[in-house]
Protein backbone atom coordinates (compact mmCIF):
# COMPACT_ATOMS: atom_id res chain seq x y z
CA UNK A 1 56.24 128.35 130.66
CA UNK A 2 53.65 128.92 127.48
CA UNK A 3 54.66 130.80 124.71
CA UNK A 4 54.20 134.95 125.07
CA UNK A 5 52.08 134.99 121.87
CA UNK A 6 52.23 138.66 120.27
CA UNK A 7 48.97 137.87 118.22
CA UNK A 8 46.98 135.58 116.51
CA UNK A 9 49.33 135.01 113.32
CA UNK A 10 51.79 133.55 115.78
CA UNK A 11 49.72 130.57 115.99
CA UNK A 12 47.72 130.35 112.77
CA UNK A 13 50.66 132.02 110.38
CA UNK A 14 50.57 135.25 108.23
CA UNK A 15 47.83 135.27 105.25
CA UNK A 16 50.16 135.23 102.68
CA UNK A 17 50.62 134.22 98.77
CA UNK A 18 52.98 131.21 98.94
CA UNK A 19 54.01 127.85 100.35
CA UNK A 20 55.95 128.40 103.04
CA UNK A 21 55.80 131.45 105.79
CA UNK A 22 59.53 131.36 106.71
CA UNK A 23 60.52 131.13 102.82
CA UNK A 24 57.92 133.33 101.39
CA UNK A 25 56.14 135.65 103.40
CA UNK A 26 59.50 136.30 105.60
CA UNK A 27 61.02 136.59 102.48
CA UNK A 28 58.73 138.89 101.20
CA UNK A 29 59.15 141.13 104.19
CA UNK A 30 63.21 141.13 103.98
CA UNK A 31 62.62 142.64 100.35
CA UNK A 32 60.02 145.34 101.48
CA UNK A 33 62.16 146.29 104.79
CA UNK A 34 65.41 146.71 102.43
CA UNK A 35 63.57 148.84 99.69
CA UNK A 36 62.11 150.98 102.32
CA UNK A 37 65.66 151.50 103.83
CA UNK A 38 66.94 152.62 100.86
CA UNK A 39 64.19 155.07 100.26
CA UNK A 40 63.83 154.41 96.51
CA UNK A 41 63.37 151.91 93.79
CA UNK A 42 66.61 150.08 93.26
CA UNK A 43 67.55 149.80 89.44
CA UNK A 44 70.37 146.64 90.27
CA UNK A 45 69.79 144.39 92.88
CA UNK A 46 71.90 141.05 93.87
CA UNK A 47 70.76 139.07 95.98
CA UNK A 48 72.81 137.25 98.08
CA UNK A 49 70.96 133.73 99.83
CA UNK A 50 72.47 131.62 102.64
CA UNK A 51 72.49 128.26 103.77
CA UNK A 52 68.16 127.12 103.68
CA UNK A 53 67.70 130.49 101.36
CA UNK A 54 70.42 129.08 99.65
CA UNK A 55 69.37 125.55 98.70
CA UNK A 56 65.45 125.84 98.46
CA UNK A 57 64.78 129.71 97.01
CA UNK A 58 63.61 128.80 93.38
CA UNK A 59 60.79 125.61 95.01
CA UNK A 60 59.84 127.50 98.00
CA UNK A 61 59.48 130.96 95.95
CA UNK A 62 62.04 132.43 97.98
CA UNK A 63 63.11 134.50 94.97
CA UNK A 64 59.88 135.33 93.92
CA UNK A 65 58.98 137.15 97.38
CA UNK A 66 61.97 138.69 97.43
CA UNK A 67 61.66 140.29 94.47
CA UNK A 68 57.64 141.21 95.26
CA UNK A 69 58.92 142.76 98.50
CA UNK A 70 61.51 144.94 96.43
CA UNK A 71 58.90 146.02 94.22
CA UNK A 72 56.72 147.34 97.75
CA UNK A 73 54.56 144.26 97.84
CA UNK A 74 53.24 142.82 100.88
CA UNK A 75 52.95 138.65 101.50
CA UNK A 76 49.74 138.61 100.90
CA UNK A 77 49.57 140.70 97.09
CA UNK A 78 47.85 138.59 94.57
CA UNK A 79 50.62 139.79 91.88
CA UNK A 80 53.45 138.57 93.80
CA UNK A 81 53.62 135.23 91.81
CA UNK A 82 54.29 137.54 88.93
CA UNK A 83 57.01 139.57 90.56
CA UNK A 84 59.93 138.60 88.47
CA UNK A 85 58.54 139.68 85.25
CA UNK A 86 56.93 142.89 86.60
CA UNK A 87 60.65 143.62 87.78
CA UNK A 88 62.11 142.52 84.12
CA UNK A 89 58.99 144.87 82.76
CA UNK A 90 59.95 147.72 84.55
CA UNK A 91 63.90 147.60 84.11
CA UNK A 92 64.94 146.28 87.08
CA UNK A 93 67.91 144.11 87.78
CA UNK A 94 67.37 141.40 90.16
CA UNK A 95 70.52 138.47 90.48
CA UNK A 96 69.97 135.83 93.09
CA UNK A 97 73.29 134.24 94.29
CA UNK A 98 73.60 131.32 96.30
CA UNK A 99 76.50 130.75 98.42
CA UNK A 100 77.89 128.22 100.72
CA UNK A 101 79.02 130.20 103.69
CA UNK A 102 78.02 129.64 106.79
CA UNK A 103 75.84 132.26 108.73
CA UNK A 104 74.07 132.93 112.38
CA UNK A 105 70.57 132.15 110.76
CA UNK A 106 69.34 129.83 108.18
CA UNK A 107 66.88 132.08 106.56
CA UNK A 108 69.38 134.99 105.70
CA UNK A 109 69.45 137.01 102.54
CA UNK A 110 72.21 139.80 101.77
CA UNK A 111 70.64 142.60 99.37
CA UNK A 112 73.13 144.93 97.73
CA UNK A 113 70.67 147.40 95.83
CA UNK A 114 72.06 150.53 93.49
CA UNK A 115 70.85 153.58 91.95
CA UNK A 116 73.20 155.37 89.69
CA UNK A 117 75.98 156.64 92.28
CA UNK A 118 73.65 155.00 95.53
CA UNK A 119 74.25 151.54 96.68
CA UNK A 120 73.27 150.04 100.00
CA UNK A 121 73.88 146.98 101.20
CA UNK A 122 70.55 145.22 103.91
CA UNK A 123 70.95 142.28 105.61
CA UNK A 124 67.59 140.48 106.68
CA UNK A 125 66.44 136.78 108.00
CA UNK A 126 63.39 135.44 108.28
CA UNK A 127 62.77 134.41 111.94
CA UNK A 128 59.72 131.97 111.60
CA UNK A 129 55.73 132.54 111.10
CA UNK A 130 56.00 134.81 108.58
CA UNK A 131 58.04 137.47 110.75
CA UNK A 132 61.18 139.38 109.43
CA UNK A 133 63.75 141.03 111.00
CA UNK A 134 66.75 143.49 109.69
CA UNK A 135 70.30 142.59 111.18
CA UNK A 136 72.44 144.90 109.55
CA UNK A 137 72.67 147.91 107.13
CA UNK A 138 75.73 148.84 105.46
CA UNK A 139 78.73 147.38 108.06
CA UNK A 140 76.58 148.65 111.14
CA UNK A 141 74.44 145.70 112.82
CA UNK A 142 70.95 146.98 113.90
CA UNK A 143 68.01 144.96 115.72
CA UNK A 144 64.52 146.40 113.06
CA UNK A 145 62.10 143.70 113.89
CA UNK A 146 59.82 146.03 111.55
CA UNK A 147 56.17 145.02 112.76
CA UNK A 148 55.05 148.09 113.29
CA UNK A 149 55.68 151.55 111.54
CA UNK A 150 59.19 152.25 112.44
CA UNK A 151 61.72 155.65 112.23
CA UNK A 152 65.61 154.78 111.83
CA UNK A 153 68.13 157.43 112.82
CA UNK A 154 71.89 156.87 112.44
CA UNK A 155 73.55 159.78 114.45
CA UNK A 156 76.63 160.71 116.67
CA UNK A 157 76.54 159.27 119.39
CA UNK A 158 75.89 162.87 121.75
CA UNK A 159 74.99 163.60 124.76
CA UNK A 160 70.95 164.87 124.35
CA UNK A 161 70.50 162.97 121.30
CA UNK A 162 67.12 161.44 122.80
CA UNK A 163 65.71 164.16 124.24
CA UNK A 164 66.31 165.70 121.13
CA UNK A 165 64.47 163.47 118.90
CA UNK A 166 61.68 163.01 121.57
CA UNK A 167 60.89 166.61 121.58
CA UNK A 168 60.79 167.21 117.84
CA UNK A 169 58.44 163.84 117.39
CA UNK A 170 56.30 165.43 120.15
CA UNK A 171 55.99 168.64 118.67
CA UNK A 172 54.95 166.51 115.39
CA UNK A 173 52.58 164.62 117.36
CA UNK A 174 54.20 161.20 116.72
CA UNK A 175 53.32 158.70 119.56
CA UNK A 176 56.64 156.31 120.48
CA UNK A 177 55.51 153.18 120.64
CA UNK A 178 59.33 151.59 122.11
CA UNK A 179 62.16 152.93 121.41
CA UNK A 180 65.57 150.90 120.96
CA UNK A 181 69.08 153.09 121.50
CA UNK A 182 73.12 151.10 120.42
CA UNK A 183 75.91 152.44 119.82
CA UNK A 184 79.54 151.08 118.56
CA UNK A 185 81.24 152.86 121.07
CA UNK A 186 81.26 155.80 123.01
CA UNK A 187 81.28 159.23 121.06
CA UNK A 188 81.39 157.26 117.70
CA UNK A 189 78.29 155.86 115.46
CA UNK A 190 74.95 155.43 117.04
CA UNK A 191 71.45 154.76 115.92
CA UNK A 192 68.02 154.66 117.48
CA UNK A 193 64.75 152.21 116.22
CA UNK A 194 61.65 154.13 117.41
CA UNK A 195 58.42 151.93 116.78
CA UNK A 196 55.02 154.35 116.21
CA UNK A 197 51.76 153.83 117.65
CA UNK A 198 50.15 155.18 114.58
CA UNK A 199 50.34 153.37 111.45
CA UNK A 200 50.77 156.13 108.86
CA UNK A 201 53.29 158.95 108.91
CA UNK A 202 51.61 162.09 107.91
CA UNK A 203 54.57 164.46 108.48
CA UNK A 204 57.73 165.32 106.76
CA UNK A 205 60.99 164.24 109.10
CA UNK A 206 63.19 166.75 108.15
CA UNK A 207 63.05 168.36 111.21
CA UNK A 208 64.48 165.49 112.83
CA UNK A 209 67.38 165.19 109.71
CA UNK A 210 68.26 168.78 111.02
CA UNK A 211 69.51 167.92 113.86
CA UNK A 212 73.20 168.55 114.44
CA UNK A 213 75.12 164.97 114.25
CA UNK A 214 72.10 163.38 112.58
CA UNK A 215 73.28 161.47 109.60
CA UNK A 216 70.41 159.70 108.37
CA UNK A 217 66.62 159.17 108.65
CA UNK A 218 64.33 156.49 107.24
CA UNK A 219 61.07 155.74 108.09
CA UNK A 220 60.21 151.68 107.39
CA UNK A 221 56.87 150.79 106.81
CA UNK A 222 56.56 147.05 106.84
């Protein structure tokens, strides 16, 4: 059976600034997904790199997209070759650490990012073609493929949590492209991955933070 292409770039690759779509532009993506999920610029990053991240990041640039990505660029920014020193210029901290363990997926990078009294920990890979996806934030594994705009919310799991949410993003006129529902168990931590049709967000979510047993919403923009 052929391929279900999703568009063009799976065939032809992303345009992107770089040698290699899996170690650059997926790289690149990893960075902007984890700055985005931690809703500010980090001040010290380390960057954790596994297994092919591991042994080819400094000739494939894998460190350089990384970094452009946790500075808000996209693969295909012209100043991305240039992201290191625009992070040294600005006072950022960015480590890279190689390691030797063994992980699901070649193309993984661990980023443990700080503010002050903040730190987050975002687990990405890079999945092929220039595509990225998020595996896990924190200690909770999520599924944030992050192609399209997308709206996290961590939450209890509750009966009427959906409707819920589905109302309020009515009411803001926010069109749900898919929207992806795990929990860890019954009763106990739960989050939802709601994909938007639209591809700017032109409301404030607080409404949706108000809701009782809501504990966290971030809106990725990829």
């Amino acid at each position: 059976m052929a391929k279900d292409y999703k568009s063009v770039f799976d065939i032809i690759g992303p345009v992107m600034v770089g040698p290699s779509s899996s170690h650059t532009a997926g790289a690149c993506r990893i960075g902007k997904m984890a700055r985005a999920i931690f809703g500010d610029q980090p001040e010290v990053v380390n960057v954790y790199l596994f297994e092919s991240f591991a042994k080819t990041y400094q000739g494939h640039g894998t460190n350089v997209a990384l970094a452009g990505g946790l500075l808000g660029m996209s693969p295909d920014d012209e100043r991305l070759h240039e992201s290191l020193l625009i992070a040294l210029e600005a006072g950022i901290t960015i480590r890279f650490i190689p390691l030797e363990e063994k992980v699901d997926h070649p193309n993984t990078a661990r980023i443990v990012m700080s503010k002050g009294n903040r730190k987050m920990t975002v687990t990405g890979v890079s999945i092929g073609g220039g595509s990225a996806k998020i595996t896990k934030i924190d200690d909770i594994s999520v599924d944030i493929a992050g192609g399209n705009p997308t709206i996290l919310i961590f939450h209890q799991d509750k009966p009427g949590m959906i409707a819920k949410v589905a109302t309020i993003l009515s009411e803001l006129h926010i069109n749900i492209g898919s929207m992806k529902v795990d929990r860890e168990e019954v009763g106990k931590d739960a989050y939802m991955v709601i994909e938007l049709d639209q591809d700017h967000l032109a409301t404030s979510l607080d409404d949706l933070r108000a809701i009782e047993s809501v504990r966290n919403v971030m809106f990725i923009q990829n």
